[in-house]
Protein backbone atom coordinates (compact mmCIF):
# COMPACT_ATOMS: atom_id res chain seq x y z
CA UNK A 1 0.00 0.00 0.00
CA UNK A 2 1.52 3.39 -1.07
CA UNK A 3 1.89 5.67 1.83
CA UNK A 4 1.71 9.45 1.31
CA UNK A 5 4.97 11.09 0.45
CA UNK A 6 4.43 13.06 3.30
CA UNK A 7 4.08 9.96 5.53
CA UNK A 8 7.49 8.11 4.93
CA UNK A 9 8.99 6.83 8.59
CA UNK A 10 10.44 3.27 8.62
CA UNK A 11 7.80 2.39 11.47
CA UNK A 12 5.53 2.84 8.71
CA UNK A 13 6.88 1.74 6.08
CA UNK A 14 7.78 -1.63 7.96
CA UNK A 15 3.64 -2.34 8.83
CA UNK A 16 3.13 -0.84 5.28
CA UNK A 17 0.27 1.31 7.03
CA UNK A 18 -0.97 4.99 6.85
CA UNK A 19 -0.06 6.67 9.79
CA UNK A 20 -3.89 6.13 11.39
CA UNK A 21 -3.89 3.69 14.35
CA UNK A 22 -7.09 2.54 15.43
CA UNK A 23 -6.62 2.46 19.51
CA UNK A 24 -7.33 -0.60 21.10
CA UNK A 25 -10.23 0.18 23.24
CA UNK A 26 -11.26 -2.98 25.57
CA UNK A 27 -15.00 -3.71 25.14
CA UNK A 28 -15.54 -1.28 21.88
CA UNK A 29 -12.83 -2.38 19.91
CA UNK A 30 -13.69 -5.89 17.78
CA UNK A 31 -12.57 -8.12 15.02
CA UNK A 32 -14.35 -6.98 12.52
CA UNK A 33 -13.01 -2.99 13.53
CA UNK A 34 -10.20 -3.71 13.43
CA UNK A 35 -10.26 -5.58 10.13
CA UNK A 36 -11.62 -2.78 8.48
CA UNK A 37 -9.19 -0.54 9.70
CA UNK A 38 -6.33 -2.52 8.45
CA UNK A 39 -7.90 -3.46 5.10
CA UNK A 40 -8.62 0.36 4.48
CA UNK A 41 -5.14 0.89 5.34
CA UNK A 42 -4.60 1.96 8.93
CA UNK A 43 -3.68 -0.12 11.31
CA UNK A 44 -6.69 -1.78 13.39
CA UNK A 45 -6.06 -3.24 17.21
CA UNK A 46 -8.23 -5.31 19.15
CA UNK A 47 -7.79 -5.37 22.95
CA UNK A 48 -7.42 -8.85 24.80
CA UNK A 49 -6.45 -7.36 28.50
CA UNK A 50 -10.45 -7.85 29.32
CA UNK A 51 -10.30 -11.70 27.70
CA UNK A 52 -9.28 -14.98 28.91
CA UNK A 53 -6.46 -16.84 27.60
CA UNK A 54 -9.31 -18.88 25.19
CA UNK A 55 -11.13 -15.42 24.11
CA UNK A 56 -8.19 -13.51 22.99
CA UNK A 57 -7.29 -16.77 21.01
CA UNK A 58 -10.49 -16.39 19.63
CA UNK A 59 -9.78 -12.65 19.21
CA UNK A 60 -7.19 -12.66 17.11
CA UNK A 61 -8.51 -15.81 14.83
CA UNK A 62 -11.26 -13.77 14.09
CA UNK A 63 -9.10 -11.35 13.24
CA UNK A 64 -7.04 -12.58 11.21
CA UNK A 65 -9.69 -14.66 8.96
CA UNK A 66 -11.06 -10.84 8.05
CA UNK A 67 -7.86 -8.99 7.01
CA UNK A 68 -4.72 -10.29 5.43
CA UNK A 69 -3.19 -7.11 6.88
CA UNK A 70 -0.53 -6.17 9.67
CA UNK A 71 -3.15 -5.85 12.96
CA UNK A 72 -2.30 -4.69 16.84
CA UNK A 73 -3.22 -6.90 19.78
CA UNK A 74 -3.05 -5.04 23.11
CA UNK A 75 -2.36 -6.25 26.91
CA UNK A 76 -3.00 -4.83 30.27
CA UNK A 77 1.05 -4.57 32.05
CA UNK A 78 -0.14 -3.16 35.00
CA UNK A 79 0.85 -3.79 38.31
CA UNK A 80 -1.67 -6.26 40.48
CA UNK A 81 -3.64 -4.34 42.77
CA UNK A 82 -2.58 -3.73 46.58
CA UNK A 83 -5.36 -5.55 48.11
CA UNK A 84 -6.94 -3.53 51.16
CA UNK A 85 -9.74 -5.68 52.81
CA UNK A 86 -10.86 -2.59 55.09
CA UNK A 87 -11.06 -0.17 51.70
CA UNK A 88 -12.43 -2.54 49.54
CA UNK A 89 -15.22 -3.29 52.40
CA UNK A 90 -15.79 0.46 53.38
CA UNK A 91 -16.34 1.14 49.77
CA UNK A 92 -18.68 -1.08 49.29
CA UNK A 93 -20.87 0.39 51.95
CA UNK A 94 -20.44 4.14 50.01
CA UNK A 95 -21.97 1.99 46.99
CA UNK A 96 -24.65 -0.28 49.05
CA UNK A 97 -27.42 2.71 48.60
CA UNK A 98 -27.27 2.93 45.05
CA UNK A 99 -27.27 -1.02 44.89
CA UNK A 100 -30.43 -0.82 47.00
CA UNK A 101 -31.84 1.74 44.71
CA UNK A 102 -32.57 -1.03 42.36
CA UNK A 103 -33.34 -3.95 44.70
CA UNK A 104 -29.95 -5.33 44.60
CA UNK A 105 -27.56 -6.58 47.49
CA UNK A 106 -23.94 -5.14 47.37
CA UNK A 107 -21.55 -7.63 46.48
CA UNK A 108 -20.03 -9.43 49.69
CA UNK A 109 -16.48 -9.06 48.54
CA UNK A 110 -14.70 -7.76 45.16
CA UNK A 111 -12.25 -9.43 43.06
CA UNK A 112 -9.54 -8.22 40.72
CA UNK A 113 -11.11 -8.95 37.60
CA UNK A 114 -8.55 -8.74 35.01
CA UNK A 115 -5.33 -10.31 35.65
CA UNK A 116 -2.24 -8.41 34.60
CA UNK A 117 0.06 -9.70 31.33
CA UNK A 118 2.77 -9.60 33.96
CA UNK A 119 1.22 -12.21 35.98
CA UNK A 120 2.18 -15.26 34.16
CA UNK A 121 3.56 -16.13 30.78
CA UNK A 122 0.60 -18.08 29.44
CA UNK A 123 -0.67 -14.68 27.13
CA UNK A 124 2.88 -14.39 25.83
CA UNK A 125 2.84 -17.66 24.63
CA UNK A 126 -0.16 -17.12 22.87
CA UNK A 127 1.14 -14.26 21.26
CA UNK A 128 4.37 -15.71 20.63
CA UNK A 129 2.66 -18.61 19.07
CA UNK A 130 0.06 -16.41 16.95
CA UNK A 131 2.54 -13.81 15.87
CA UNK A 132 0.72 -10.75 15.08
CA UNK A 133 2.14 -8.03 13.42
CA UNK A 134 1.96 -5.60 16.79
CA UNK A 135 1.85 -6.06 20.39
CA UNK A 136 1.33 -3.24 22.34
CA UNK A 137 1.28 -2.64 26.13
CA UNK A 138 -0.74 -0.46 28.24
CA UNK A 139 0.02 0.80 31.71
CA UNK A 140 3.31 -0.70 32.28
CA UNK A 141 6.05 -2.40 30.30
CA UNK A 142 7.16 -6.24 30.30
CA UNK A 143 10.72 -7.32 31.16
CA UNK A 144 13.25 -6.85 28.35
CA UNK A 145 13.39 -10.48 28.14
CA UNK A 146 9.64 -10.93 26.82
CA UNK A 147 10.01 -7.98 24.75
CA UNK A 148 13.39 -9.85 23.10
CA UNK A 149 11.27 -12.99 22.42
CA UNK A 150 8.72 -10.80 20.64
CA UNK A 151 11.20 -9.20 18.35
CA UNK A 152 12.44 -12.86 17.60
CA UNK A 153 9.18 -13.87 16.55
CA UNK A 154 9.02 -10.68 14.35
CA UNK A 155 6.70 -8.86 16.54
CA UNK A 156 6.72 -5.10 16.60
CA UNK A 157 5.94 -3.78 19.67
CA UNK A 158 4.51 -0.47 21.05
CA UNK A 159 3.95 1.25 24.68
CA UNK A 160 1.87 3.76 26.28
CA UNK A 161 3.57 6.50 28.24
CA UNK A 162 2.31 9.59 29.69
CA UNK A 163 5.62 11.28 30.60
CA UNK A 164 9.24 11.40 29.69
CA UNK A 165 10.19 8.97 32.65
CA UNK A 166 7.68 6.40 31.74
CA UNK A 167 9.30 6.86 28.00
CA UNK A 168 12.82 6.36 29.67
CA UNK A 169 11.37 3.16 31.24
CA UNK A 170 10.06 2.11 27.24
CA UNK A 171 13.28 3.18 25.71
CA UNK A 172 14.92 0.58 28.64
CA UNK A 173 13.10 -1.78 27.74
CA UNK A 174 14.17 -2.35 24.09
CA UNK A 175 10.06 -1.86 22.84
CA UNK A 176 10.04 -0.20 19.13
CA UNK A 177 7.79 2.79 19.84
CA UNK A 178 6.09 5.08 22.40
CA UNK A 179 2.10 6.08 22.29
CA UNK A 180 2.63 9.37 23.63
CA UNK A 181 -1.18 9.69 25.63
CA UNK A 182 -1.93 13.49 26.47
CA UNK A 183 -4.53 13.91 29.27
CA UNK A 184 -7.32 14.66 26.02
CA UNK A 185 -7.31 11.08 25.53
CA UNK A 186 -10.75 9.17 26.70
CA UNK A 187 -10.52 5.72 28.66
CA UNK A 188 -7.78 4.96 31.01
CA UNK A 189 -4.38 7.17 31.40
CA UNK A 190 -1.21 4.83 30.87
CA UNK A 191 0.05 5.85 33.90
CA UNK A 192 2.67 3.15 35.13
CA UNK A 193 1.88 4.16 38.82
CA UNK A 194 -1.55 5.17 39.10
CA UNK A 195 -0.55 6.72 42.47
CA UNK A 196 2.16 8.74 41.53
CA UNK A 197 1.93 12.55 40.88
CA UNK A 198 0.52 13.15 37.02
CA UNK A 199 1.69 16.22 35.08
CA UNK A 200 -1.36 15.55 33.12
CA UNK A 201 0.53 16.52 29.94
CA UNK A 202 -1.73 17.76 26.33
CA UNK A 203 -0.83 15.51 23.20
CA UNK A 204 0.67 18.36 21.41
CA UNK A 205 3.55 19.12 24.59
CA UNK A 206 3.86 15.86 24.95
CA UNK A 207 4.63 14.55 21.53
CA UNK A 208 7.13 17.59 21.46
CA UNK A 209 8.82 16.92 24.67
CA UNK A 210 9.40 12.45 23.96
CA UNK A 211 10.29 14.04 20.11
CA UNK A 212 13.08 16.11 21.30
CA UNK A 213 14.03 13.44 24.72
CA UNK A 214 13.62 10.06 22.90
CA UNK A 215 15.27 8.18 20.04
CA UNK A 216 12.31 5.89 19.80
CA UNK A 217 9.31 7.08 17.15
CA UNK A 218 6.74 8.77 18.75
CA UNK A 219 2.83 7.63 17.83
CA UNK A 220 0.64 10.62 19.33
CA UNK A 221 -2.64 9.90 21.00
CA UNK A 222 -5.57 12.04 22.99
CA UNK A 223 -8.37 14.51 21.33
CA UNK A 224 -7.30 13.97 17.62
CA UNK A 225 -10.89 12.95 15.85
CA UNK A 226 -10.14 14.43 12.23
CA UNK A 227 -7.77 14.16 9.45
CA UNK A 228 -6.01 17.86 10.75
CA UNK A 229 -5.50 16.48 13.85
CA UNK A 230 -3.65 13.89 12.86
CA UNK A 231 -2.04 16.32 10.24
CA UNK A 232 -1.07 18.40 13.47
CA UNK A 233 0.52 15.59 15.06
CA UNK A 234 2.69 14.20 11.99
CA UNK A 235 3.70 18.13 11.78
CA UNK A 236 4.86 17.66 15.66
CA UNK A 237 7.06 15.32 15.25
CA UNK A 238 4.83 12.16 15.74
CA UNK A 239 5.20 9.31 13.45
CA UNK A 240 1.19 8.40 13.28
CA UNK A 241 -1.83 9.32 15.43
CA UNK A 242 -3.49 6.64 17.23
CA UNK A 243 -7.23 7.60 18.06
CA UNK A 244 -9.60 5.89 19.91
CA UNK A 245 -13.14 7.81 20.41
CA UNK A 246 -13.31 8.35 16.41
CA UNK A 247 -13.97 4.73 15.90
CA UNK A 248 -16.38 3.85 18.57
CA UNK A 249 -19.58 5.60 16.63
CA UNK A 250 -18.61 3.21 13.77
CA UNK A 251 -21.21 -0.05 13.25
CA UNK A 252 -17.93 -2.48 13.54
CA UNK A 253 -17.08 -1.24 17.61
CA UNK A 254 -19.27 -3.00 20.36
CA UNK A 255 -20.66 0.27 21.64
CA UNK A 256 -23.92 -0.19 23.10
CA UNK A 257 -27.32 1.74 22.02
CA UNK A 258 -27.05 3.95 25.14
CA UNK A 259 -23.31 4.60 24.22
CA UNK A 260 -23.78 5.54 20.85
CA UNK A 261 -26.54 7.69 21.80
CA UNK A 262 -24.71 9.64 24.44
CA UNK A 263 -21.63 9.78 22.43
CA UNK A 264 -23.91 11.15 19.57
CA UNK A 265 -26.09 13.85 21.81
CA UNK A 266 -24.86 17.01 23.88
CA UNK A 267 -23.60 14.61 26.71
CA UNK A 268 -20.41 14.46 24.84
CA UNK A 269 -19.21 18.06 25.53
CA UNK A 270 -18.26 17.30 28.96
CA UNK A 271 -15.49 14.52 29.91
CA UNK A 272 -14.67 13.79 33.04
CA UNK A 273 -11.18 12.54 34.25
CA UNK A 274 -12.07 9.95 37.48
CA UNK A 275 -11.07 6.94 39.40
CA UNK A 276 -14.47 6.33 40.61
CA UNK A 277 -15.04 3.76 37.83
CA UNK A 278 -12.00 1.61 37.97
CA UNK A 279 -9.41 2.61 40.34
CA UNK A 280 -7.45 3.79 37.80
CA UNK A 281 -7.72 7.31 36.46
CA UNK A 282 -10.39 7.20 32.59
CA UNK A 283 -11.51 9.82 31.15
CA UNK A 284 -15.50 9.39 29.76
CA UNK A 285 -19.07 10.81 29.93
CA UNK A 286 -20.26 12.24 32.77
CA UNK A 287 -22.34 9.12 34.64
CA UNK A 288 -23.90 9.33 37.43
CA UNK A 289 -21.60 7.78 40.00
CA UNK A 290 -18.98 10.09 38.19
CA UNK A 291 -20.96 13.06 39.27
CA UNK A 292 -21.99 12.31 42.76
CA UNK A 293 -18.30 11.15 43.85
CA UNK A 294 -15.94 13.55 43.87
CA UNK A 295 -12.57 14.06 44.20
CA UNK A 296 -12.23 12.93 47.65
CA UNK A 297 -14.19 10.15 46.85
CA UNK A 298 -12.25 9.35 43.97
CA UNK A 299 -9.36 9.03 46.31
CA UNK A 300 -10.83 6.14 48.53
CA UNK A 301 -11.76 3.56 45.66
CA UNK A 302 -9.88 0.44 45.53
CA UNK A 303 -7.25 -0.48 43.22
CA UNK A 304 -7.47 -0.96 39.95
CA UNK A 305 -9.20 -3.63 38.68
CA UNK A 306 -10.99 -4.41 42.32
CA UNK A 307 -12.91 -1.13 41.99
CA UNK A 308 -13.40 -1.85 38.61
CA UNK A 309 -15.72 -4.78 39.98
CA UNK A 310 -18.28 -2.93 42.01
CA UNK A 311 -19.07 -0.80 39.19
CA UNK A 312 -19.41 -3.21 36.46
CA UNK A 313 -21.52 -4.74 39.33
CA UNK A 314 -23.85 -1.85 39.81
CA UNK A 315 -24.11 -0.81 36.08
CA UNK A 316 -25.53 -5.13 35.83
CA UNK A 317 -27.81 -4.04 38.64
CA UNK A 318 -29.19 -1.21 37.08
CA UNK A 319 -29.46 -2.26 33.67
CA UNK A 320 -31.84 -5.07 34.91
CA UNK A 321 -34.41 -2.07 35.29
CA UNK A 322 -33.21 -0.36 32.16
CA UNK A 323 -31.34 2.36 33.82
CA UNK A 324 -27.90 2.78 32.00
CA UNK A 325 -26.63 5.90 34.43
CA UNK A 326 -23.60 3.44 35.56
CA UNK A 327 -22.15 2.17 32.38
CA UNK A 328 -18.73 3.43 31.68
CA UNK A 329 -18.90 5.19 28.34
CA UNK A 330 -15.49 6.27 27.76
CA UNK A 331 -14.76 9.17 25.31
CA UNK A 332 -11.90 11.43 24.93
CA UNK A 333 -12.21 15.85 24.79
CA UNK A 334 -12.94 15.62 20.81
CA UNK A 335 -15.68 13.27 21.72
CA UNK A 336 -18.30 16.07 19.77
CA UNK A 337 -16.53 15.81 16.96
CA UNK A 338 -17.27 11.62 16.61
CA UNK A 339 -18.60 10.31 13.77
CA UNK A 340 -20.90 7.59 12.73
CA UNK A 341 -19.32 5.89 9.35
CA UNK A 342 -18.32 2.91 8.49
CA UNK A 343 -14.73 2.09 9.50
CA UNK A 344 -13.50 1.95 5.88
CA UNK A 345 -15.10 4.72 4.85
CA UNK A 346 -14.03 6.88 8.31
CA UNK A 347 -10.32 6.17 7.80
CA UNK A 348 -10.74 7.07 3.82
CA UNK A 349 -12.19 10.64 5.10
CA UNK A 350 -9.43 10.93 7.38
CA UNK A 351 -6.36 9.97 5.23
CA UNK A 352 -8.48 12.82 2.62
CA UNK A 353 -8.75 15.68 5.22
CA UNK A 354 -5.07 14.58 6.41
CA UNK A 355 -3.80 15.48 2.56
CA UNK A 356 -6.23 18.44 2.42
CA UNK A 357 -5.19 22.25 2.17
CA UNK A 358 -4.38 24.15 5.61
């Protein structure tokens, strides 16, 4: 596939992609997105950090029977979560009203619901054995040692990194590229340490900053929704744009009716940056557990994924009595500016307005 003549960088030329990377949003993104991302040229992802070992099999199968095309499958590298039996309990009595609201029990105990790709080797050896074009990693970074078998299986592989010293720590670790996330971005921050201070850096001083302090390519992501955005970032330094809320108003991603709706209506003007949700901090739609915790509160949820638990929890409780007030829409600060098109036909409008006059 010819790239534009403006788009030559050997990252690029190596995937033979246009520099449009489809994020890998858990829950949204799907086979068949991320198909037609990398059979219109871009490069799709699908995320398997949600998945058992047997589902992200499936995953990438699926996958790979609908494009013949370099694809991106994603993993959770976080750290496991620092279990607190006296937070985890006292926050499930700040939830236990709203449960009650809709007849419902709290949950006795919460559980961390995705394991980490650190945990054990049995994802690497899937991916070692399946061999897709990317791997990428998201909120941490794997020993050197996993990354080395990756490259010997011909794996490229990317990271996410929200400031220079969580690029140092990619750079360190031998991975091919940085996704340089500014705080725009909807879903969850890359962070490394969730708990550590966050400069909560934009896309565009970010990309500038890992430009000018790394050797590795940079791959900007946060608030870029249109072809100029992504013509912004290439002109910053950035080797691609990765975007995530663009796609999820497209009829391949999983969103939900309610999702779609929200993400389509007035809602979408106001993000909200919160732990509330997961433990972690994610940027999405203003819900209504979002808006009655607030910062404080924020503060007292479990870990990440254990908090993460009681909210799926309640969002199952209340969408037994068609309330969907709980679910986690994620959506990043260009959220407005989504569009509902077919993937194909999205990333064709995008690579156009990308070539397009000033």
């Amino acid at each position: 596939m010819l790239l534009h003549k403006a788009c030559h960088h050997p990252l690029l030329e190596r995937l033979d992609i246009q520099p449009i990377i489809q994020s890998p949003m858990a829950g949204v993104s799907t086979p068949a997105l991320a198909a037609a991302v990398s059979n219109a040229g871009g490069l799709g992802s699908i995320a398997i950090g949600a998945s058992d070992v047997a589902a992200a099999g499936r995953m990438i199968e699926q996958t790979r029977a609908l494009t013949g095309r370099p694809f991106n499958v994603n993993v959770f590298a976080h750290a496991p979560a620092v279990r607190d039996a006296a937070r985890e309990a006292a926050w499930i009595e700040r939830l236990r009203p709203l449960f009650e609201a809709f007849g419902t029990a709290p949950p006795e105990a919460l559980h961390e619901i995705y394991p980490s790709f650190l945990a054990d080797e049995t994802v690497l050896s899937l991916l070692l054995d399946a061999r897709p074009a990317v791997v990428s990693f998201h909120f941490g970074v794997p020993p050197r040692s996993w990354v080395d078998r990756l490259r010997d299986a011909g794996i490229l592989t990317l990271a996410t990194a929200t400031s220079t010293g969580e690029a140092d720590r990619i750079a360190g670790a031998d991975i091919d590229a940085i996704v340089a996330q500014g705080i725009e971005a909807g879903g969850h921050r890359g962070m490394f340490d969730p708990h550590s201070p966050d400069a909560q850096l934009g896309t565009a001083v970010l990309v500038r900053l890992l430009c000018a302090h790394s050797p590795l390519p940079v791959i900007a992501a946060g608030g870029i929704m249109d072809g100029q955005g992504i013509r912004a970032a290439l002109g910053l330094g950035a080797c691609a744009a990765q975007l995530g809320t663009a796609f999820v108003l497209c009829p391949e991603s999983a969103a939900g009716p309610e999702y779609r709706a929200a993400l389509a209506s007035e809602r979408s003007r106001t993000t909200r940056l919160t732990r509330v949700l997961s433990g972690r901090p994610a940027r999405g739609l203003v819900n209504r557990l979002m808006a009655q915790f607030d910062a404080s509160d924020s503060a007292a949820a479990p870990d990440y994924p254990v908090a993460y638990d009681a909210a799926k929890q309640l969002h199952t409780a209340a969408a037994r009595h068609g309330v969907s007030d709980f679910a986690a829409q994620w959506a990043g600060q260009g959220a407005p500016l989504a569009r509902a098109l077919p993937a194909a036909d999205l990333v064709a409008v995008l690579l156009e307005e990308m070539r397009g006059a000033p």
